[in-house]
N, C-alpha and C. Protein backbone atom coordinates (compact mmCIF):
# COMPACT_ATOMS: atom_id res chain seq x y z
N UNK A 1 10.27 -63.96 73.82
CA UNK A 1 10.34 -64.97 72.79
C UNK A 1 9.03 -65.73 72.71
N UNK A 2 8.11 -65.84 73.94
CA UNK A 2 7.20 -66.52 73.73
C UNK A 2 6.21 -65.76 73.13
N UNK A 3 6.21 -64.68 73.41
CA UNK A 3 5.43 -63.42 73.14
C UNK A 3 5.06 -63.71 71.31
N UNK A 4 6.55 -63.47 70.79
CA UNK A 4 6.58 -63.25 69.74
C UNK A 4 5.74 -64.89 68.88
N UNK A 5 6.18 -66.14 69.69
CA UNK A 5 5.85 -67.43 68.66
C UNK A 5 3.97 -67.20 68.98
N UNK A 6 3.52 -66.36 69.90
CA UNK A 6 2.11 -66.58 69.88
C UNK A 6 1.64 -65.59 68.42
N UNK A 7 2.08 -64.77 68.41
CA UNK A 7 2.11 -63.61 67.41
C UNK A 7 2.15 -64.29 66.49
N UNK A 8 3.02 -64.68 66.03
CA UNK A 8 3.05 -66.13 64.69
C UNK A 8 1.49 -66.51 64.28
N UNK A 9 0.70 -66.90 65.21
CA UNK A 9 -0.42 -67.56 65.22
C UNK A 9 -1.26 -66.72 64.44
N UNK A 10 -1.25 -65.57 64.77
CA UNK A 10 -2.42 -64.47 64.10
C UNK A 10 -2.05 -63.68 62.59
N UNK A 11 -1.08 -64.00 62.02
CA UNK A 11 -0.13 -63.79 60.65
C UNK A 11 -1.19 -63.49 59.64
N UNK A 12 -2.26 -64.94 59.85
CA UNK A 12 -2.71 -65.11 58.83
C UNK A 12 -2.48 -66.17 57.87
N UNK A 13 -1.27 -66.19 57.10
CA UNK A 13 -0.76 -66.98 56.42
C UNK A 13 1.00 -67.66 56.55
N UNK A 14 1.15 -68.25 55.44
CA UNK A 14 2.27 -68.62 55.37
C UNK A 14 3.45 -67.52 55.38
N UNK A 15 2.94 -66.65 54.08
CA UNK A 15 3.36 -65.72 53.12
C UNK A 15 3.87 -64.76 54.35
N UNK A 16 2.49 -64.52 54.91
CA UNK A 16 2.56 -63.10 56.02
C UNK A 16 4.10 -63.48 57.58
N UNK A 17 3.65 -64.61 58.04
CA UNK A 17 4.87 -65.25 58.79
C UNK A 17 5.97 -65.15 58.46
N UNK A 18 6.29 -65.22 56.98
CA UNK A 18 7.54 -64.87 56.60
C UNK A 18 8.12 -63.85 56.66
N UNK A 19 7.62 -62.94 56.13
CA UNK A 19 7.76 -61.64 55.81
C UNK A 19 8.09 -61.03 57.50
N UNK A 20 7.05 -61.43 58.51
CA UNK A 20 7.27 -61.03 59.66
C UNK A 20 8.53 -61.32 60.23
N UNK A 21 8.95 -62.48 59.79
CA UNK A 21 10.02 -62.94 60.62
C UNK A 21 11.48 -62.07 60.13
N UNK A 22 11.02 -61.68 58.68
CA UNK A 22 12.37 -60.72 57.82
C UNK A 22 12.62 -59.46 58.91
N UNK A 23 11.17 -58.77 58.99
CA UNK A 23 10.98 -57.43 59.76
C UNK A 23 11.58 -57.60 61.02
N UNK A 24 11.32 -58.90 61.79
CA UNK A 24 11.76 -58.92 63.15
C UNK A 24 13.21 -59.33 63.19
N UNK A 25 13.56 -59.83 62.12
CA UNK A 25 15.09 -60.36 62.13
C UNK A 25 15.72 -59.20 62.02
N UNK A 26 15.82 -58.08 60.42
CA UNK A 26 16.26 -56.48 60.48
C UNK A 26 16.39 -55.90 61.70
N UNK A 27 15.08 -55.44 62.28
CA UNK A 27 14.84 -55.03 63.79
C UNK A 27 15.53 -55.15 64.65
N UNK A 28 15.65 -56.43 65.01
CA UNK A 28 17.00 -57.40 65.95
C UNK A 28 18.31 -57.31 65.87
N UNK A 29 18.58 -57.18 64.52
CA UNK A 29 20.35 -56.84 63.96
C UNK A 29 19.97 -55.17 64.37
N UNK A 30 19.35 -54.74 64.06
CA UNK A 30 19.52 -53.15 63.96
C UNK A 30 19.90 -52.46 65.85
N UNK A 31 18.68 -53.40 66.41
CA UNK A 31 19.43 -52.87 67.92
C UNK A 31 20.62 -53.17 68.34
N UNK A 32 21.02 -54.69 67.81
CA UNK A 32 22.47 -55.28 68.55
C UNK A 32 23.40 -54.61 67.69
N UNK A 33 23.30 -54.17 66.63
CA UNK A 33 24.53 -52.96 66.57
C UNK A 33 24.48 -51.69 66.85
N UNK A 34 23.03 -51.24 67.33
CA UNK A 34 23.52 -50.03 68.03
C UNK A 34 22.68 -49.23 67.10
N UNK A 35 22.12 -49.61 65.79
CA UNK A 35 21.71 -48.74 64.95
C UNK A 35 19.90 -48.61 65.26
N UNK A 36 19.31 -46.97 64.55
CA UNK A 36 18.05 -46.53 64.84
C UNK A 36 17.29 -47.67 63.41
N UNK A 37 16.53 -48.45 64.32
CA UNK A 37 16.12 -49.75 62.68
C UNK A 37 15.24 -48.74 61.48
N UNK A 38 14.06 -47.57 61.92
CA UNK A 38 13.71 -47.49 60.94
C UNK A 38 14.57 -46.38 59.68
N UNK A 39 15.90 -45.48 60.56
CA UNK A 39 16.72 -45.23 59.87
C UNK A 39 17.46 -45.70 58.61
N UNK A 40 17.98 -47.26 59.23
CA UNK A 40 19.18 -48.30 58.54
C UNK A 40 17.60 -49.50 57.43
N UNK A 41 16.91 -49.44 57.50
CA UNK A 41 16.08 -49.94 56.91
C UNK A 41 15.53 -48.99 55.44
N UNK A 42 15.19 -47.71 56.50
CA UNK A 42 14.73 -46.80 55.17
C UNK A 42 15.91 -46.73 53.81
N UNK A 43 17.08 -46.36 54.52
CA UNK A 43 18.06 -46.40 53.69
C UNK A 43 18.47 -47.59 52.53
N UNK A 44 18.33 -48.76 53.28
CA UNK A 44 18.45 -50.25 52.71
C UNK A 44 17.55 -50.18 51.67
N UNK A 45 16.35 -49.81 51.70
CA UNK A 45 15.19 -49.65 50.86
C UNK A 45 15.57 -49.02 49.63
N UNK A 46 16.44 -47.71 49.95
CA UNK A 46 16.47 -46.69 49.02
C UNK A 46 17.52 -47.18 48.45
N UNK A 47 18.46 -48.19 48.44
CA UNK A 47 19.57 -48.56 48.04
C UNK A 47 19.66 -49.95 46.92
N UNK A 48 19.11 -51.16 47.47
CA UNK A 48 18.75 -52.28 46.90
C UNK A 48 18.50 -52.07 45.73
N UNK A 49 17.50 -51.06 44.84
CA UNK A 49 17.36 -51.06 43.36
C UNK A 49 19.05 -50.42 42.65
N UNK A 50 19.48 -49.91 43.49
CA UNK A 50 20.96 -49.50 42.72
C UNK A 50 22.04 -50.59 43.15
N UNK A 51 21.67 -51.50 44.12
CA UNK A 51 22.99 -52.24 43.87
C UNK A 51 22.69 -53.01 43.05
N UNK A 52 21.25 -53.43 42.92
CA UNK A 52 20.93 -54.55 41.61
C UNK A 52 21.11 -54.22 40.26
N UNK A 53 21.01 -52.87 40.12
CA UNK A 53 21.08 -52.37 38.72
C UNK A 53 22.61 -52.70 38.54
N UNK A 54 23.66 -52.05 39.56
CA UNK A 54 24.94 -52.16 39.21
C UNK A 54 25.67 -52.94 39.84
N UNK A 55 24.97 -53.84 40.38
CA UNK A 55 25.35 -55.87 40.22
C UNK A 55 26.46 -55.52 41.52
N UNK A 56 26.32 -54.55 42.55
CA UNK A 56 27.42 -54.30 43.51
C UNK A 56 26.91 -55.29 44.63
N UNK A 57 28.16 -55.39 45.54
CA UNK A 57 28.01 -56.37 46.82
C UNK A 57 27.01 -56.00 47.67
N UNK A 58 26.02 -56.62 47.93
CA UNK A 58 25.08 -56.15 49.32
C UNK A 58 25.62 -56.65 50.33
N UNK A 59 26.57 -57.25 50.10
CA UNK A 59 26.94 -57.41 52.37
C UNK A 59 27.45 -56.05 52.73
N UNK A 60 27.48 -55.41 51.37
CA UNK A 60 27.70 -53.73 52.12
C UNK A 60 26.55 -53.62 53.03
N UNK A 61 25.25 -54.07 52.54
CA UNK A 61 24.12 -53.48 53.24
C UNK A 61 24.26 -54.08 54.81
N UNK A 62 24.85 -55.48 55.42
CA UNK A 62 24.71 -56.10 56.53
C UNK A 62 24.59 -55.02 57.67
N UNK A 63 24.34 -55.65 59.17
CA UNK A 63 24.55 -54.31 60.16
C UNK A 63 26.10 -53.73 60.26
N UNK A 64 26.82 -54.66 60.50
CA UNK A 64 28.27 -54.47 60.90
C UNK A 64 28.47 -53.44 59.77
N UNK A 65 28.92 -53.73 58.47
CA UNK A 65 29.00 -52.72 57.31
C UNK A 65 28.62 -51.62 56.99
N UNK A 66 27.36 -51.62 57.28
CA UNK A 66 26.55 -50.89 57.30
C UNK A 66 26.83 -49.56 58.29
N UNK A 67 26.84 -50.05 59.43
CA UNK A 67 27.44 -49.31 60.56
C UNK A 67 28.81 -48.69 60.15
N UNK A 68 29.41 -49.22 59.94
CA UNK A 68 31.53 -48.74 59.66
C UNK A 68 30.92 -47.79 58.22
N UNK A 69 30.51 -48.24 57.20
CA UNK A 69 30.22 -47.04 56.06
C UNK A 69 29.77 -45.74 56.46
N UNK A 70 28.35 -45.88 57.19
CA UNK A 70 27.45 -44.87 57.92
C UNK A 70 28.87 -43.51 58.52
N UNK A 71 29.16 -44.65 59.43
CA UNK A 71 30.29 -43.80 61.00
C UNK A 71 31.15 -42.92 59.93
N UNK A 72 31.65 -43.31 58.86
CA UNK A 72 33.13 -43.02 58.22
C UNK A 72 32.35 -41.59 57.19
N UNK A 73 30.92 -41.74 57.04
CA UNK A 73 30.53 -40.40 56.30
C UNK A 73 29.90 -39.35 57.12
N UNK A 74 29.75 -40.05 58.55
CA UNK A 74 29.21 -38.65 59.08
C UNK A 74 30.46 -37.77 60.14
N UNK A 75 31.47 -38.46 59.87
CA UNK A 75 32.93 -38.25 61.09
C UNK A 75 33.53 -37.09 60.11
């Protein structure tokens, strides 16, 4: 944890800190459920322009959800 607030320091900017903290937050959910992050991320990526187009729920996308959808199409 300390590791990471020194990391903060070298960002650059405001803009860039943010963004970092999105990546490291994803990352973080992705191990504590068990999931491969750049897997459940790539996917998230490829998905977001179709739930916006068709106005669908993204807490589908969350880890927990995410995970139970995943499990139920590859079983």
């Amino acid at each position: 944890m300390i590791l990471e607030r020194k990391n903060y320091l070298f960002c650059g900017n405001d803009a860039s800190t943010y963004w970092a903290t999105i990546v490291y937050s994803l990352i973080a959910t992705c191990k504590s459920a068990g999931v491969e992050p750049r897997t459940r991320i790539e996917d998230i990526l490829h998905k977001i322009p179709y739930y916006e187009r068709d106005e669908k729920d993204m807490t589908e996308l969350l880890s927990s959800n995410w995970v139970k959808s995943n499990q139920t199409c590859s079983e």
